[in-house]
Protein backbone atom coordinates (compact mmCIF):
# COMPACT_ATOMS: atom_id res chain seq x y z
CA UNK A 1 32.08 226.70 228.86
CA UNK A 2 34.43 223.39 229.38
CA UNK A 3 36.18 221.96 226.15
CA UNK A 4 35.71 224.89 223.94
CA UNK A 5 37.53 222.74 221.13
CA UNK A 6 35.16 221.12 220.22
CA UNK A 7 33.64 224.55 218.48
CA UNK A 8 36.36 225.09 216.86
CA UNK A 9 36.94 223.89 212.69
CA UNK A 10 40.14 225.91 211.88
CA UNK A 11 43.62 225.31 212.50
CA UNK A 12 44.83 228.30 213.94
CA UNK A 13 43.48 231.29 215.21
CA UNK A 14 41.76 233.81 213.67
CA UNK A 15 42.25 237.10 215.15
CA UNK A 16 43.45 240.48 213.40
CA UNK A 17 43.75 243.76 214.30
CA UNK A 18 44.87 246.85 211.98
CA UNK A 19 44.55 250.61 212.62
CA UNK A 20 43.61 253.14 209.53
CA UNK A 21 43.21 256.34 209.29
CA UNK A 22 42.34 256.39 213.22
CA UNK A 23 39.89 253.37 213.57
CA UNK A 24 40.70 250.60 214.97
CA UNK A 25 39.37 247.51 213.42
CA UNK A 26 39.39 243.78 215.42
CA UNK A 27 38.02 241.04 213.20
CA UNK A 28 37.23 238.30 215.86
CA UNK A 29 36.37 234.94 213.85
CA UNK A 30 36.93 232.75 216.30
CA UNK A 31 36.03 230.82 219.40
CA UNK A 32 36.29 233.06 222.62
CA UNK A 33 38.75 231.92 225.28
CA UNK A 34 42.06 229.73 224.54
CA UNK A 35 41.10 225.78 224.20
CA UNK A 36 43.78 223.40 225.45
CA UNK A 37 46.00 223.80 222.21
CA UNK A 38 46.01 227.43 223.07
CA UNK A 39 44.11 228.70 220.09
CA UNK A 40 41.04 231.20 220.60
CA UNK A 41 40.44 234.76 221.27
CA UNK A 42 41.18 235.55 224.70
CA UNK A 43 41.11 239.11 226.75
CA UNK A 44 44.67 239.67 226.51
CA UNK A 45 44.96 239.21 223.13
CA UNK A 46 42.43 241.72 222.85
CA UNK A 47 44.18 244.02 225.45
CA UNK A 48 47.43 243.84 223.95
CA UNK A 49 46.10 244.46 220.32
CA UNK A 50 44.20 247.93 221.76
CA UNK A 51 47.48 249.02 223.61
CA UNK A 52 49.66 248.19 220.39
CA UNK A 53 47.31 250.34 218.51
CA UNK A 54 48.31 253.90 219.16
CA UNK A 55 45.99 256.94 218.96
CA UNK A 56 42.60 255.56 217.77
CA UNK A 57 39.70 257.34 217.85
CA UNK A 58 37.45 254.49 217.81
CA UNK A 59 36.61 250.67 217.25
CA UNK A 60 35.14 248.43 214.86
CA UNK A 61 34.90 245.31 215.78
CA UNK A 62 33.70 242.01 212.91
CA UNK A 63 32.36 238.93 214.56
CA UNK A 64 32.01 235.56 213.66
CA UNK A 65 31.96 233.56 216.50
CA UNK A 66 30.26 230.42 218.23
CA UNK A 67 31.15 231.93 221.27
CA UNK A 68 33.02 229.54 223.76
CA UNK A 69 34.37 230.68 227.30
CA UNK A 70 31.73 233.28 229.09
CA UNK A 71 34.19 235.12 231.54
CA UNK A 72 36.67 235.72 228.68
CA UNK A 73 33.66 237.27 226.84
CA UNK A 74 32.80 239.59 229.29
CA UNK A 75 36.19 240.25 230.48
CA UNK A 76 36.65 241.33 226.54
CA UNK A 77 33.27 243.49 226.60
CA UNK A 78 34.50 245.56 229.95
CA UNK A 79 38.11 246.15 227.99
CA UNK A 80 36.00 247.39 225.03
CA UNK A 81 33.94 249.24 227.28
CA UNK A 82 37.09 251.07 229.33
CA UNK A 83 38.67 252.07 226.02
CA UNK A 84 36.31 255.29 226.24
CA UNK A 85 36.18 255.28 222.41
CA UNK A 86 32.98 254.33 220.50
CA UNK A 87 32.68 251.25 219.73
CA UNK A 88 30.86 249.77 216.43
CA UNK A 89 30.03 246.21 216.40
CA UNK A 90 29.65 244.53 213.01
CA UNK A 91 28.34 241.13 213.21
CA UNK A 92 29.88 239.07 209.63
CA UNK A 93 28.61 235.33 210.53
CA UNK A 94 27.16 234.55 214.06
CA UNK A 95 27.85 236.11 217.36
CA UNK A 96 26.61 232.75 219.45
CA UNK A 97 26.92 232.32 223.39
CA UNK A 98 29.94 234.38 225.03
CA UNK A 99 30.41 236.49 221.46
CA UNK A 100 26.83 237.69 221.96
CA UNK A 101 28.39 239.14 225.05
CA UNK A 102 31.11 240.88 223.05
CA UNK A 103 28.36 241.98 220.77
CA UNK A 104 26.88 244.24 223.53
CA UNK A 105 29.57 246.31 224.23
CA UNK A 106 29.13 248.43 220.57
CA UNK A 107 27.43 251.34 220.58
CA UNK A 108 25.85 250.61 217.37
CA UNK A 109 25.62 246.97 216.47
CA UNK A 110 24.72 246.54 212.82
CA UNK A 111 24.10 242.46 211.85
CA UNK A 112 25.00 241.65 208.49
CA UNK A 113 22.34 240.35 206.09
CA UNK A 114 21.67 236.52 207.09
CA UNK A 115 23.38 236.66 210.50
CA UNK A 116 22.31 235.50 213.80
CA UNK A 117 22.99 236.32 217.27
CA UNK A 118 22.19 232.99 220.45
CA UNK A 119 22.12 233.60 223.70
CA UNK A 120 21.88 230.68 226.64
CA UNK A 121 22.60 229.90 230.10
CA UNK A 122 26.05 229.14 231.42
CA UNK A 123 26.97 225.61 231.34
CA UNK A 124 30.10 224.13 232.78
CA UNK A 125 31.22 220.39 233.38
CA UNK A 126 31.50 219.17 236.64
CA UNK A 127 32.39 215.46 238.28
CA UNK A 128 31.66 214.78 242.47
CA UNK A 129 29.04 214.14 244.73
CA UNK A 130 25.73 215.13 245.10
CA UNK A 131 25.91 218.65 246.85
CA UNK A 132 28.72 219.33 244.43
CA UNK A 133 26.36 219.23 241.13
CA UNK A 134 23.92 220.89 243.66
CA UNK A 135 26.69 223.50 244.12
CA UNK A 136 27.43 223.69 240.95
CA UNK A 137 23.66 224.32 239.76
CA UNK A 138 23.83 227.35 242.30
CA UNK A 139 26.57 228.98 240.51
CA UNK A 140 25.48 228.46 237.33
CA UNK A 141 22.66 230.16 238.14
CA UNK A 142 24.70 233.22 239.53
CA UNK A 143 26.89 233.32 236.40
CA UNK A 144 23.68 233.24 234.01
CA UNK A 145 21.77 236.44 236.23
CA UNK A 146 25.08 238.09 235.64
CA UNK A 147 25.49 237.70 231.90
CA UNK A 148 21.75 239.00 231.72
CA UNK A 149 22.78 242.14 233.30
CA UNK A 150 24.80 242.94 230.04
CA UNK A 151 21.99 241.94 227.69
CA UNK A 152 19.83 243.79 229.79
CA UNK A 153 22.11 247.24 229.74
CA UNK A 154 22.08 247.08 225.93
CA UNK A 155 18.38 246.45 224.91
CA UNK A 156 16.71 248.02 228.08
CA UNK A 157 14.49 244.58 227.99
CA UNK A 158 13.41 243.22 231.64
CA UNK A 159 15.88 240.79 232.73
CA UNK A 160 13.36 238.19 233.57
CA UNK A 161 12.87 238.21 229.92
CA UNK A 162 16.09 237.97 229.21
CA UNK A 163 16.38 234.71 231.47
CA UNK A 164 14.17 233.11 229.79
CA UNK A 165 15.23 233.89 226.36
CA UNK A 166 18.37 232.18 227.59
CA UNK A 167 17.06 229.37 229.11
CA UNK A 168 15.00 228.48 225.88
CA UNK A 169 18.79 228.75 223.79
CA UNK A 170 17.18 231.69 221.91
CA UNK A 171 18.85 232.36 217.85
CA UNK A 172 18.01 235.53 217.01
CA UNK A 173 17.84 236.98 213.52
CA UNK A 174 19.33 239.63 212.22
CA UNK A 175 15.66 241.16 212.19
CA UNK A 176 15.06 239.75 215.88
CA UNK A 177 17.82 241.58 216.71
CA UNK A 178 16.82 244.91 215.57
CA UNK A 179 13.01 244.21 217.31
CA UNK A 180 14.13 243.30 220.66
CA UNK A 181 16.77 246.03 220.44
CA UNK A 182 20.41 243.57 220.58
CA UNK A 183 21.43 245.80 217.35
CA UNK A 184 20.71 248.72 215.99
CA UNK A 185 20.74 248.11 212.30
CA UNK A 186 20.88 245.36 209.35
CA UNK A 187 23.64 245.99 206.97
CA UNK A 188 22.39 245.47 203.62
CA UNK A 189 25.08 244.04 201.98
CA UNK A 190 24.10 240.84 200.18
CA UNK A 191 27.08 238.52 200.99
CA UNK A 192 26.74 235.09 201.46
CA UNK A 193 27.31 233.93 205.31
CA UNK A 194 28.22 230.47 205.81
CA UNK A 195 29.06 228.18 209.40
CA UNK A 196 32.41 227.74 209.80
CA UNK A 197 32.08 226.19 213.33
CA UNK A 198 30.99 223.09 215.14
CA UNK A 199 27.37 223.65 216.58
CA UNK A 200 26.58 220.24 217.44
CA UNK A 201 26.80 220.93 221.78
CA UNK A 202 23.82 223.60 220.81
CA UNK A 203 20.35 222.22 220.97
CA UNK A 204 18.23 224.58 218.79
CA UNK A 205 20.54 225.13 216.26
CA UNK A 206 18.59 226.57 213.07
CA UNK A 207 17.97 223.92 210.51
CA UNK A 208 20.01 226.16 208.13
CA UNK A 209 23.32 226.44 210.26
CA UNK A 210 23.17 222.72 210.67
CA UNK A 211 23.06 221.93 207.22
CA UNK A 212 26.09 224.76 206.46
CA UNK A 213 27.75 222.74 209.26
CA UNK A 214 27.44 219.57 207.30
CA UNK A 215 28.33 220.33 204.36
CA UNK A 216 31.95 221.96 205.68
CA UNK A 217 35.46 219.64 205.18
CA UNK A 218 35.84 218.04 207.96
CA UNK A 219 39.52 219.45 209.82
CA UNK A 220 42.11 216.99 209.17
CA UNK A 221 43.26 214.65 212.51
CA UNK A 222 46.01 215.42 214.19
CA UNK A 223 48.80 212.82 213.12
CA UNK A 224 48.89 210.41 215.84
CA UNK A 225 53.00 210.74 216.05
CA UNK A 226 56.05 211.90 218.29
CA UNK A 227 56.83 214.46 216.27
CA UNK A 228 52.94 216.18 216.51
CA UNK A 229 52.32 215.25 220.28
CA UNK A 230 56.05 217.18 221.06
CA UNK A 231 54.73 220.20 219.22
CA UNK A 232 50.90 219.86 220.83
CA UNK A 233 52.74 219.72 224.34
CA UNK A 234 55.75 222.37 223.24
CA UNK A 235 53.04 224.88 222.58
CA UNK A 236 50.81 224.59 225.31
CA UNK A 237 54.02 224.68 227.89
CA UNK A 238 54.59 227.94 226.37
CA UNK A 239 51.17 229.18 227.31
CA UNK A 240 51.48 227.79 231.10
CA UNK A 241 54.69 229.64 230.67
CA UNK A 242 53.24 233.25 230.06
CA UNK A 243 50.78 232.83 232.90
């Protein structure tokens, strides 16, 4: 998914990960995959956070995500997946697009009360002639049968049915969830869950996360100055750097 920015409300990133008494517990509320600032939850943040972890014997993992780059989300669901511990999925807010990919690797998925789970077809941008969008259409295509296959492994529904759920932009309820077996169990704790993230390249967004979206600040602009253009620049050098 091309300019995964534009998903994003917060300033920085927000990914933690803490180890107690043997579990290991990722909170993911974020966009999935770095944007061109370099903020976002990619694989290796992931990866490095399980290796600095020590002996764990398993993994809880929060979400609250709009989802955002699809190959980082299922490169992070096959890392979750190798760790050979169980894993428990806990879904806070939204797992949307590539973080309903992350969602599949738990075990046991439990969706908090209120919370919603979307999944859709790949989409990408693309600029050239006419067998390049035709190209381009092909892969897509690939991409989307692929990402079935993990729905598909977790719910045991037909992946025909899966493709279409996904090519109708399907939100799921908590509820939904549990039917068409994408969790496992509603949480019933009563806490109030409210969009944090910019929904507006969706097209069936629920009336009820639009109007959450609208009534969020606004993020400030960037200051349109030397000094804030050196740092944009300075940081994402750093990034090209580390590849």
């Amino acid at each position: 998914m091309s300019k995964l920015f534009t998903l994003r409300k917060a300033k920085s990133t927000s990914f933690k990960a803490s180890a107690t008494e043997g579990v290991l517990c990722l909170e993911m509320y974020d966009v999935i995959g770095a944007d061109f600032f370099g903020d976002g939850i990619t694989a290796q943040s992931v990866s490095d956070a399980i290796a600095n972890a020590g002996v764990h014997n398993s993994i809880t993992l929060r979400l609250n995500s709009p989802g955002g780059d699809l190959f980082e989300g299922v490169a992070i669901y096959n890392l979750l997946k190798a760790n050979a511990k169980p894993v428990n999925v806990v879904v806070d807010g939204m797992a949307a697009s590539a973080a309903s990919l992350v969602a599949m690797a738990g075990d046991k998925v439990t969706m908090g009360t209120g919370t919603m789970m979307m999944l859709h077809r790949a989409l990408a941008m693309c600029a050239g002639f006419s067998d390049d969008f035709r190209k381009m259409a092909d892969t897509l295509d690939t991409v989307s049968a692929s990402a079935a296959d993990l729905y598909v492994a977790k719910t045991g529904l037909k992946k025909d049915d899966v493709l279409s759920m996904m090519a109708a932009e399907t939100w799921l309820s908590a509820q939904d969830c549990v039917d068409k077996g994408f969790a496992n169990a509603i949480s019933t704790d009563e806490a109030q869950i409210s969009n944090e993230f910019d929904l507006s390249i969706f097209k069936n967004v629920p009336a009820a996360l639009r109007e959450a979206a609208k009534n969020e600040a606004k993020p400030e602009p960037v200051a349109d100055n030397t000094e804030a253009l050196v740092e944009i620049l300075g940081r994402r050098l750093e990034i090209l750097k580390r590849k």
